[in-house]
N, C-alpha and C. Protein backbone atom coordinates (compact mmCIF):
# COMPACT_ATOMS: atom_id res chain seq x y z
N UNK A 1 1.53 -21.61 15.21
CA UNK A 1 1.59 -20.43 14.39
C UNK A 1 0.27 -20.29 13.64
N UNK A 2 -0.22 -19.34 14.02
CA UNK A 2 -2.00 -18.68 13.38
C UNK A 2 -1.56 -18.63 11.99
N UNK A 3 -1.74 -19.29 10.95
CA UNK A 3 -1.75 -18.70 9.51
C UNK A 3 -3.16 -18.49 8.93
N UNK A 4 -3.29 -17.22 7.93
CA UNK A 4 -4.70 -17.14 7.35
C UNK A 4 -3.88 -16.53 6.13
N UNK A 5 -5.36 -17.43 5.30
CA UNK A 5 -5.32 -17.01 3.74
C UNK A 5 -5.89 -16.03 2.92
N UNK A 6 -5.54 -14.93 2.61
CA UNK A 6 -6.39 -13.59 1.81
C UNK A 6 -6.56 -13.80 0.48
N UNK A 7 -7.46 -13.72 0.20
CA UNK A 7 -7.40 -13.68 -1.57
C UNK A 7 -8.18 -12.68 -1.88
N UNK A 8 -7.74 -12.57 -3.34
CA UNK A 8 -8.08 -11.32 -4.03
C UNK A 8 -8.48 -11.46 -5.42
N UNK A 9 -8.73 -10.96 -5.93
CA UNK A 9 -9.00 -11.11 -7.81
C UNK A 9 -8.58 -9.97 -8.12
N UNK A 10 -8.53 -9.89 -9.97
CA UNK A 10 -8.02 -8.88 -10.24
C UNK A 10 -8.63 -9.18 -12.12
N UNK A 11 -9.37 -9.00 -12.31
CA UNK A 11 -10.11 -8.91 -13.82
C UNK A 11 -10.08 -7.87 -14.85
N UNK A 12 -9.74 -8.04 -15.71
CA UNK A 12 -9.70 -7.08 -17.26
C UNK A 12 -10.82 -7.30 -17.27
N UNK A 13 -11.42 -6.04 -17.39
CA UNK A 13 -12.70 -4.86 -18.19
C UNK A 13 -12.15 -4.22 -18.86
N UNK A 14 -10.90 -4.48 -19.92
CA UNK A 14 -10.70 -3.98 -21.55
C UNK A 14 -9.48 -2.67 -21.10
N UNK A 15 -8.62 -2.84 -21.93
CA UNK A 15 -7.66 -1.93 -21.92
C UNK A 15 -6.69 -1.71 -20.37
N UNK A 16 -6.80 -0.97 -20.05
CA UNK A 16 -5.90 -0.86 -18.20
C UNK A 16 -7.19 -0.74 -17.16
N UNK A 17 -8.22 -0.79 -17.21
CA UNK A 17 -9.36 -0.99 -16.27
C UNK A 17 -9.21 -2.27 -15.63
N UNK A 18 -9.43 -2.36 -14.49
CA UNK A 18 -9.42 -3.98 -13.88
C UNK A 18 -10.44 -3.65 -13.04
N UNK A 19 -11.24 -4.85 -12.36
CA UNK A 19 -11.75 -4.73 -11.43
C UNK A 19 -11.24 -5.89 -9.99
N UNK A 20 -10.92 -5.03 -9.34
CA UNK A 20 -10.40 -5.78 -8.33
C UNK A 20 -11.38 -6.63 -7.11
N UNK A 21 -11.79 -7.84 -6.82
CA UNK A 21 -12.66 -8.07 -5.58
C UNK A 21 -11.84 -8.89 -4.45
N UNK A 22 -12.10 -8.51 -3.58
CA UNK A 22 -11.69 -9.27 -2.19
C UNK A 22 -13.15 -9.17 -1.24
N UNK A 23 -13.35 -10.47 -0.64
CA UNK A 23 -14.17 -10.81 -0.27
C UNK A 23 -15.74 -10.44 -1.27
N UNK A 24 -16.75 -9.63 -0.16
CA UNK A 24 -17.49 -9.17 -1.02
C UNK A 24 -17.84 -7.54 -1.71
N UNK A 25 -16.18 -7.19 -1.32
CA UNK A 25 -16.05 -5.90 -2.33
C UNK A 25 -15.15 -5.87 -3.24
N UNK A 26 -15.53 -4.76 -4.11
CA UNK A 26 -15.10 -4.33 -5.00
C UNK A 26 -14.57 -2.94 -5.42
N UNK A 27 -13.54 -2.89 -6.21
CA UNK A 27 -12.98 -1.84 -6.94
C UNK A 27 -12.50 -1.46 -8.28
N UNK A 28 -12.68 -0.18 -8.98
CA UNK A 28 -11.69 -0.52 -10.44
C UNK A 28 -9.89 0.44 -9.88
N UNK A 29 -9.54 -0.51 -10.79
CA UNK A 29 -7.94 0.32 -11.07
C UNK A 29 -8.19 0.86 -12.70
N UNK A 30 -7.07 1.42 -12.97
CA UNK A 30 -7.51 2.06 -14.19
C UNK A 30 -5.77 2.92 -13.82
N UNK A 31 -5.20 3.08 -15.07
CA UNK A 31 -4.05 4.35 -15.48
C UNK A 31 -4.69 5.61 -15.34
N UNK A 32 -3.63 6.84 -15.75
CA UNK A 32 -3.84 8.16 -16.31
C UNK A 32 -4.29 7.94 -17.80
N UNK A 33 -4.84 8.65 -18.15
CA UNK A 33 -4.78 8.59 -19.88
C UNK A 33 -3.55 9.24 -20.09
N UNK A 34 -2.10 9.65 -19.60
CA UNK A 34 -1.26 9.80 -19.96
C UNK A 34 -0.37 8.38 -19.94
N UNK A 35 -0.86 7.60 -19.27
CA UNK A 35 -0.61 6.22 -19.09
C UNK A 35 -0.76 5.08 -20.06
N UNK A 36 -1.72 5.11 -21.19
CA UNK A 36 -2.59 4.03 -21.27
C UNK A 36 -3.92 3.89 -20.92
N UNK A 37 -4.60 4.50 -20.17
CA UNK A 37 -5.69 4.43 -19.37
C UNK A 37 -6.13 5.22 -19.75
N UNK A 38 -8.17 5.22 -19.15
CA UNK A 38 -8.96 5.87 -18.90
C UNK A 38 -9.13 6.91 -18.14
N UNK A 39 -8.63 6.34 -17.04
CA UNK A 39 -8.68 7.75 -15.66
C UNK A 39 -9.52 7.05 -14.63
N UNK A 40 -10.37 5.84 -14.71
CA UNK A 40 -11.69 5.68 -14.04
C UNK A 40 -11.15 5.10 -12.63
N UNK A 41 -10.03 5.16 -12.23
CA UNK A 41 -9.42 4.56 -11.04
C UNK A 41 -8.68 4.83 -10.81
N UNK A 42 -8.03 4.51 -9.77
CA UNK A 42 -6.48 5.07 -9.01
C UNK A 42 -5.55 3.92 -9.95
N UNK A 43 -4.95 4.07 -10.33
CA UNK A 43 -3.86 2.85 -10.60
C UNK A 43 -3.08 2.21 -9.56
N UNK A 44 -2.48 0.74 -9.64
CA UNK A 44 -1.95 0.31 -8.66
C UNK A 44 -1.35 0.32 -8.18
N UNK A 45 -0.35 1.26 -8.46
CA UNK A 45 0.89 1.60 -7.31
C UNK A 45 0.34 2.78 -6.61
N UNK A 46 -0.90 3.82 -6.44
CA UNK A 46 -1.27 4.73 -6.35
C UNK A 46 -2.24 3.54 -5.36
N UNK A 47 -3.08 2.60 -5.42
CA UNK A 47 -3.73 2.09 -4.80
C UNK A 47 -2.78 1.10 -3.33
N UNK A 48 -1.32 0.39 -4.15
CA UNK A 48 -0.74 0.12 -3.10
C UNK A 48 -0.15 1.07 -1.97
N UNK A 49 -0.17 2.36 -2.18
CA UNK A 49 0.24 2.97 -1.26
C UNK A 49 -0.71 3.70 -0.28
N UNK A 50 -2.27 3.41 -0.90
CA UNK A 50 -3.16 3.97 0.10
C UNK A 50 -3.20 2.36 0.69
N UNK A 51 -2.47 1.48 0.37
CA UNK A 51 -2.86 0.10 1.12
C UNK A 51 -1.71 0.17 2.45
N UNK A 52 -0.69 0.78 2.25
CA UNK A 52 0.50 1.31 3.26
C UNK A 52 -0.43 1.88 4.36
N UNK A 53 -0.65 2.92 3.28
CA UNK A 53 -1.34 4.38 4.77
C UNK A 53 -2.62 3.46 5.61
N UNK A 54 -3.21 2.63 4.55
CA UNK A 54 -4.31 2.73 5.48
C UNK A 54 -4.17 1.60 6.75
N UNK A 55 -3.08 0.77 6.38
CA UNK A 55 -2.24 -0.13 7.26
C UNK A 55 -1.55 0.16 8.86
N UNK A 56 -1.09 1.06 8.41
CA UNK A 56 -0.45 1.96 9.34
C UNK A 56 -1.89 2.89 10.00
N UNK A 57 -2.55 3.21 9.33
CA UNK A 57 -3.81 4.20 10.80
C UNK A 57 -4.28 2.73 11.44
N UNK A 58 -4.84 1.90 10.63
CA UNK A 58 -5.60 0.15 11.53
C UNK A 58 -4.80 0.10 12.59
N UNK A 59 -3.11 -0.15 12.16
CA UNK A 59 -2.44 -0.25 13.27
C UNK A 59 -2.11 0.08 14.60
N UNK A 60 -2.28 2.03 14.01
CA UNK A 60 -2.27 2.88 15.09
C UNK A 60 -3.54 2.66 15.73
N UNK A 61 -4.79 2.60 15.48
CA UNK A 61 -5.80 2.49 15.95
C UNK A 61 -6.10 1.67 17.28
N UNK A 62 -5.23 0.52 16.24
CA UNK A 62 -5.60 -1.13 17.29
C UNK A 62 -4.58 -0.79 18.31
N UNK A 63 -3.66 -0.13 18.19
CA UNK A 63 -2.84 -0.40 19.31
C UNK A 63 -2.32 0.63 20.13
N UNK A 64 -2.72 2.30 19.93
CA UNK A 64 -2.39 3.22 20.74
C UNK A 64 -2.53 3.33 22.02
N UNK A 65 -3.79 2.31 22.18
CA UNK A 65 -4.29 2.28 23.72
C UNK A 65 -2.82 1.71 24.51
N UNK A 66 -2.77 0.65 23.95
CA UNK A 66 -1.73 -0.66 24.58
C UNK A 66 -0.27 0.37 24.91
N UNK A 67 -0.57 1.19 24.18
CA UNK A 67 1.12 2.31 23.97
C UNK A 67 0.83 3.49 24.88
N UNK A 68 -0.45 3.44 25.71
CA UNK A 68 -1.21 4.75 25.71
C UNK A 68 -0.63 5.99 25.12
N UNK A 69 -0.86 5.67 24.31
CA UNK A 69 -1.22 6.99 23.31
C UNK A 69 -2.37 7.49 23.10
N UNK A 70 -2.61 7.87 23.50
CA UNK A 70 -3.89 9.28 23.64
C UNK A 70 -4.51 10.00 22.35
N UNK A 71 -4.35 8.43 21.27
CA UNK A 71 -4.66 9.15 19.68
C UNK A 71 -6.06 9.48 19.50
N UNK A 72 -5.56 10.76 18.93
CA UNK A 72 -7.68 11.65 18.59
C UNK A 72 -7.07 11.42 17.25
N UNK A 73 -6.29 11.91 16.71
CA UNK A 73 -6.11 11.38 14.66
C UNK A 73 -5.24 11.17 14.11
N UNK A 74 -4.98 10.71 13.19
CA UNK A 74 -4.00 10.47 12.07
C UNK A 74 -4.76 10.63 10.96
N UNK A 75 -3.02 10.99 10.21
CA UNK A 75 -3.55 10.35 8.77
C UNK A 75 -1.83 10.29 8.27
N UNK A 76 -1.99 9.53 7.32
CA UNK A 76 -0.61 8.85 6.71
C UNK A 76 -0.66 9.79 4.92
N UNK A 77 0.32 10.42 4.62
CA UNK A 77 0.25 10.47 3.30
C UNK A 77 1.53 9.86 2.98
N UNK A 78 1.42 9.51 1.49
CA UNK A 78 2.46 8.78 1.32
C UNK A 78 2.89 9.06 0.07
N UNK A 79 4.11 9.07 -0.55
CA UNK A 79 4.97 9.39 -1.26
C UNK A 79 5.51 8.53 -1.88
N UNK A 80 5.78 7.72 -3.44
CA UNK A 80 6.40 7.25 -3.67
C UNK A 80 6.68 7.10 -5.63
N UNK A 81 8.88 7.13 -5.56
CA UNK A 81 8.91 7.92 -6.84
C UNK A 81 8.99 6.37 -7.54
N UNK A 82 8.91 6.38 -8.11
CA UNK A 82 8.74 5.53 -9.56
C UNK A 82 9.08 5.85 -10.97
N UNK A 83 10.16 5.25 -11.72
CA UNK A 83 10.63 5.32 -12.75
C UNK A 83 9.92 4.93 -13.74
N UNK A 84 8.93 5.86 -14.76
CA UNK A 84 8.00 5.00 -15.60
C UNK A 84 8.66 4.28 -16.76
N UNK A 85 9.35 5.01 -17.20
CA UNK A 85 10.31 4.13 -18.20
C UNK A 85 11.08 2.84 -17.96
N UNK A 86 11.27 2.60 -16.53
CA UNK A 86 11.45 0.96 -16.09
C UNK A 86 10.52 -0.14 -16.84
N UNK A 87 8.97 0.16 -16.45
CA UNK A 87 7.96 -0.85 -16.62
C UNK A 87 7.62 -0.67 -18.09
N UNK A 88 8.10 0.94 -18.67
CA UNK A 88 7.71 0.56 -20.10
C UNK A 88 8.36 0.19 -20.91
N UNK A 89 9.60 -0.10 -20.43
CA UNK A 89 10.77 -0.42 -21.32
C UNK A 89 11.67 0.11 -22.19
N UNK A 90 11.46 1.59 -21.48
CA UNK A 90 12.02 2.87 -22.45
C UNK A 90 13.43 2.40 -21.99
N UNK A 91 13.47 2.45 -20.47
CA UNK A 91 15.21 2.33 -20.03
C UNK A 91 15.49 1.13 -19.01
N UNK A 92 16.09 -0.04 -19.67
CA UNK A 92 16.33 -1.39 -19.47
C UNK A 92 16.99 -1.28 -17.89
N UNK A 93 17.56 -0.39 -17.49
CA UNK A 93 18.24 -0.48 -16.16
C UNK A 93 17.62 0.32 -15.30
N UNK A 94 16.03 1.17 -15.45
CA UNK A 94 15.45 1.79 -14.57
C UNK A 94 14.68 0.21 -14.12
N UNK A 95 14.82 0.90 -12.27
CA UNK A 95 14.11 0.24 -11.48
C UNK A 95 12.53 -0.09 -12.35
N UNK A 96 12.01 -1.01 -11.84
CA UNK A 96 10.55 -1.19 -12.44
C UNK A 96 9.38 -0.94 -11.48
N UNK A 97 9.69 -1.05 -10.44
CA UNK A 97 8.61 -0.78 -8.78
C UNK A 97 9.62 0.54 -8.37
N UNK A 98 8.76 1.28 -7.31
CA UNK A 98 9.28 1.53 -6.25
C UNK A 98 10.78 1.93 -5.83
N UNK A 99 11.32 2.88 -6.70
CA UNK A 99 12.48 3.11 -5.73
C UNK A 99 13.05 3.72 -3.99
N UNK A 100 11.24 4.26 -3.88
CA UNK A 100 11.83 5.03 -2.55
C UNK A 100 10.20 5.32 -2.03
N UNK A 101 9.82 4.96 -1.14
CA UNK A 101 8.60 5.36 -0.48
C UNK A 101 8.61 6.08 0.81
N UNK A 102 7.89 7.26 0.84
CA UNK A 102 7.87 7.98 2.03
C UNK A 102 6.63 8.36 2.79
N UNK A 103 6.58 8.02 4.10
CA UNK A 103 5.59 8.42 4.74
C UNK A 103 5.40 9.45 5.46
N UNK A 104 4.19 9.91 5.65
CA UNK A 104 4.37 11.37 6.22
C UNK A 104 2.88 11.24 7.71
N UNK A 105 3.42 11.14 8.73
CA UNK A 105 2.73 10.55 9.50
C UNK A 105 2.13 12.07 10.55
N UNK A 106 1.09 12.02 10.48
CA UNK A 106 0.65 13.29 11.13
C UNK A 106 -0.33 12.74 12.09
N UNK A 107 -0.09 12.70 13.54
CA UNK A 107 -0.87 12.35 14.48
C UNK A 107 -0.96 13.40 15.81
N UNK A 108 -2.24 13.26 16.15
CA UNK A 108 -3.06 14.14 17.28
C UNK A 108 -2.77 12.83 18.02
N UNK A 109 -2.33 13.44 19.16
CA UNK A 109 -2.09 13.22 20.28
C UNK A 109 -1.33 13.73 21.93
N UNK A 110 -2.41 13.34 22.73
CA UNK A 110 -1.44 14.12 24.29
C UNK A 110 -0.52 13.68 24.80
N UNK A 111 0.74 13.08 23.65
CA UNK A 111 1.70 12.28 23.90
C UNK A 111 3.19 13.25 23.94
N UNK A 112 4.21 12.64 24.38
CA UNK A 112 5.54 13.20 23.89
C UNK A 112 6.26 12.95 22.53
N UNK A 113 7.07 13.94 22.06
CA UNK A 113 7.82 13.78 21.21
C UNK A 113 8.39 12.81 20.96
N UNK A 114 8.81 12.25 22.13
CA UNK A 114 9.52 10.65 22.36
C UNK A 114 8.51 9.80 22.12
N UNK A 115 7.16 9.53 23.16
CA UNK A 115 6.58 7.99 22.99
C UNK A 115 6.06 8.40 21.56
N UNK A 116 5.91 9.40 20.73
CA UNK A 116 5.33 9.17 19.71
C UNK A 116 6.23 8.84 18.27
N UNK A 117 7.23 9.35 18.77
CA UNK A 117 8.33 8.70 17.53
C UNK A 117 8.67 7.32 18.15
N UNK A 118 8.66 6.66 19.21
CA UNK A 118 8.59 5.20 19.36
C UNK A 118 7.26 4.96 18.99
N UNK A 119 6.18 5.06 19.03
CA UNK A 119 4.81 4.59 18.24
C UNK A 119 4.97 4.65 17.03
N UNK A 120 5.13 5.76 16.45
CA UNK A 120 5.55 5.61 14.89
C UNK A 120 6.94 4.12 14.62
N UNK A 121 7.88 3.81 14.78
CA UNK A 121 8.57 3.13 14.65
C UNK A 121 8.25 1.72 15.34
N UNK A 122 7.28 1.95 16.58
CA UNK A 122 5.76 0.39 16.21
C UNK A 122 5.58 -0.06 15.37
N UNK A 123 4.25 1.45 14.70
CA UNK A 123 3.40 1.04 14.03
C UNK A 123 4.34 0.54 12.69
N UNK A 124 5.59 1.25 12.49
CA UNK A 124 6.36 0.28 11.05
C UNK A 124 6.62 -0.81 10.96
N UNK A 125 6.84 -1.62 12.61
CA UNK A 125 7.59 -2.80 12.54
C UNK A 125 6.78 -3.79 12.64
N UNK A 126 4.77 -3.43 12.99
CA UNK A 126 4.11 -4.08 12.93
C UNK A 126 2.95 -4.27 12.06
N UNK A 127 2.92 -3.15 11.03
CA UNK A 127 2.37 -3.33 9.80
C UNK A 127 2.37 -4.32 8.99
N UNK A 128 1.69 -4.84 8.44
CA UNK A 128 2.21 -6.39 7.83
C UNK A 128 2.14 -5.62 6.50
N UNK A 129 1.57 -4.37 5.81
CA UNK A 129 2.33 -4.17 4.19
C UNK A 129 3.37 -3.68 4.24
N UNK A 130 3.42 -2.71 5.31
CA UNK A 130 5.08 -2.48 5.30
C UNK A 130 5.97 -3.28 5.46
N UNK A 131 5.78 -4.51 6.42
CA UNK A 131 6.87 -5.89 6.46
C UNK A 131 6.49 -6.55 4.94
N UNK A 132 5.67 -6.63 4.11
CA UNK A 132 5.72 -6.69 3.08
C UNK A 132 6.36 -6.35 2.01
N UNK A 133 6.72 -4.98 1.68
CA UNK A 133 7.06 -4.42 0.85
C UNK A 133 8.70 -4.13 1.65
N UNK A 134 9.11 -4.02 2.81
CA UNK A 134 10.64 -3.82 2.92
C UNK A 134 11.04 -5.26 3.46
N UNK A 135 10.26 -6.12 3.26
CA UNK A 135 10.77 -7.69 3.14
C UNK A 135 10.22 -8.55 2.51
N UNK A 136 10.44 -7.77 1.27
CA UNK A 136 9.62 -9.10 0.32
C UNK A 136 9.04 -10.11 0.36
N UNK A 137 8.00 -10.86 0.27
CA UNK A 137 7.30 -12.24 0.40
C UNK A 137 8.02 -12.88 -0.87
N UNK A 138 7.89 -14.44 -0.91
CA UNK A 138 8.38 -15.30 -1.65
C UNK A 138 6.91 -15.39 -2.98
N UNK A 139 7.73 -15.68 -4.04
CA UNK A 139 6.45 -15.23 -5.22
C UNK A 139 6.07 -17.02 -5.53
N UNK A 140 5.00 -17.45 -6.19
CA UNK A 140 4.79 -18.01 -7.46
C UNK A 140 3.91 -17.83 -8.04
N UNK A 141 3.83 -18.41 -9.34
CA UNK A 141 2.88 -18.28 -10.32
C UNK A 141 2.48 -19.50 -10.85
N UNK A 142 1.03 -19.82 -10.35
CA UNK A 142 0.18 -20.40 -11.08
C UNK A 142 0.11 -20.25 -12.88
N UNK A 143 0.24 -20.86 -13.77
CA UNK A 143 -0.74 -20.79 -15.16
C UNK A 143 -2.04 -21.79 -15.11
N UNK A 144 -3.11 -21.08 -15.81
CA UNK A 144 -4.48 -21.60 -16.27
C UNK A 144 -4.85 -21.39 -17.40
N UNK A 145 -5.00 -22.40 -18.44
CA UNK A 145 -5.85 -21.50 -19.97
C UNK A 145 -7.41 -21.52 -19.24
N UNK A 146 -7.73 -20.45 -19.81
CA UNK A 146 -9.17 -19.96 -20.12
C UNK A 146 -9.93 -20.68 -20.50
């Protein structure tokens, strides 16, 4: 069994700004200022879901040939509602993540109606954030003082 290890960082630059690095890039997250925030970034549930979409085109990419699918484009938008008063603690029994995520899969191709709704239902079952997020990974947590 191939296992590999990803890592990531995730650093306070003051208030809801973070800067995120994996490998040798980088990004900020950041709220709404209706949030808490600045504005200077996507926030992270807004960033995990371009991590969905962009999961799902790699996928389609790497593997339309193998499906021949005849893909000239995609693009994934994605949808997802969220209860803010969960995470802020306004209402103790709202969900805190994610109650419902939707994708909206728009692909060019000289395919059928059929092989392409079996490609779409591929590319879900072989996405590794989507097997992520509708099958949870096992958590822990490290502590470190500073």
């Amino acid at each position: 069994m191939a296992k590999e290890i990803f890592k990531a960082e995730a650093q306070s630059k003051g208030g809801c700004k973070v800067s995120c690095t994996a490998r040798d890039f980088n990004f900020i997250l950041d709220e709404p200022k209706n949030l808490g925030g600045t504005n200077e970034g996507m926030n992270p549930v807004e960033a995990l879901l371009c991590s969905l979409g962009a999961c799902k085109v790699i996928v389609a990419r790497s593997f339309a040939r193998f499906h021949k699918i005849n893909l000239k484009d995609i693009r994934v938008e994605l949808e997802g509602t969220l209860d803010t008063d969960g995470f802020t603690g306004k209402n103790k029994e709202a969900k805190i993540g994610f109650s419902h995520i939707t994708s909206k899969v728009y692909i060019d191709a000289d395919n059928t109606d059929e092989e392409i709704e079996k490609f779409v239902a591929f590319i879900n079952h072989t996405c590794p954030v989507h097997d992520s997020l509708a099958n949870a990974p096992e958590f822990s947590t490290e502590i470190y003082r500073a």
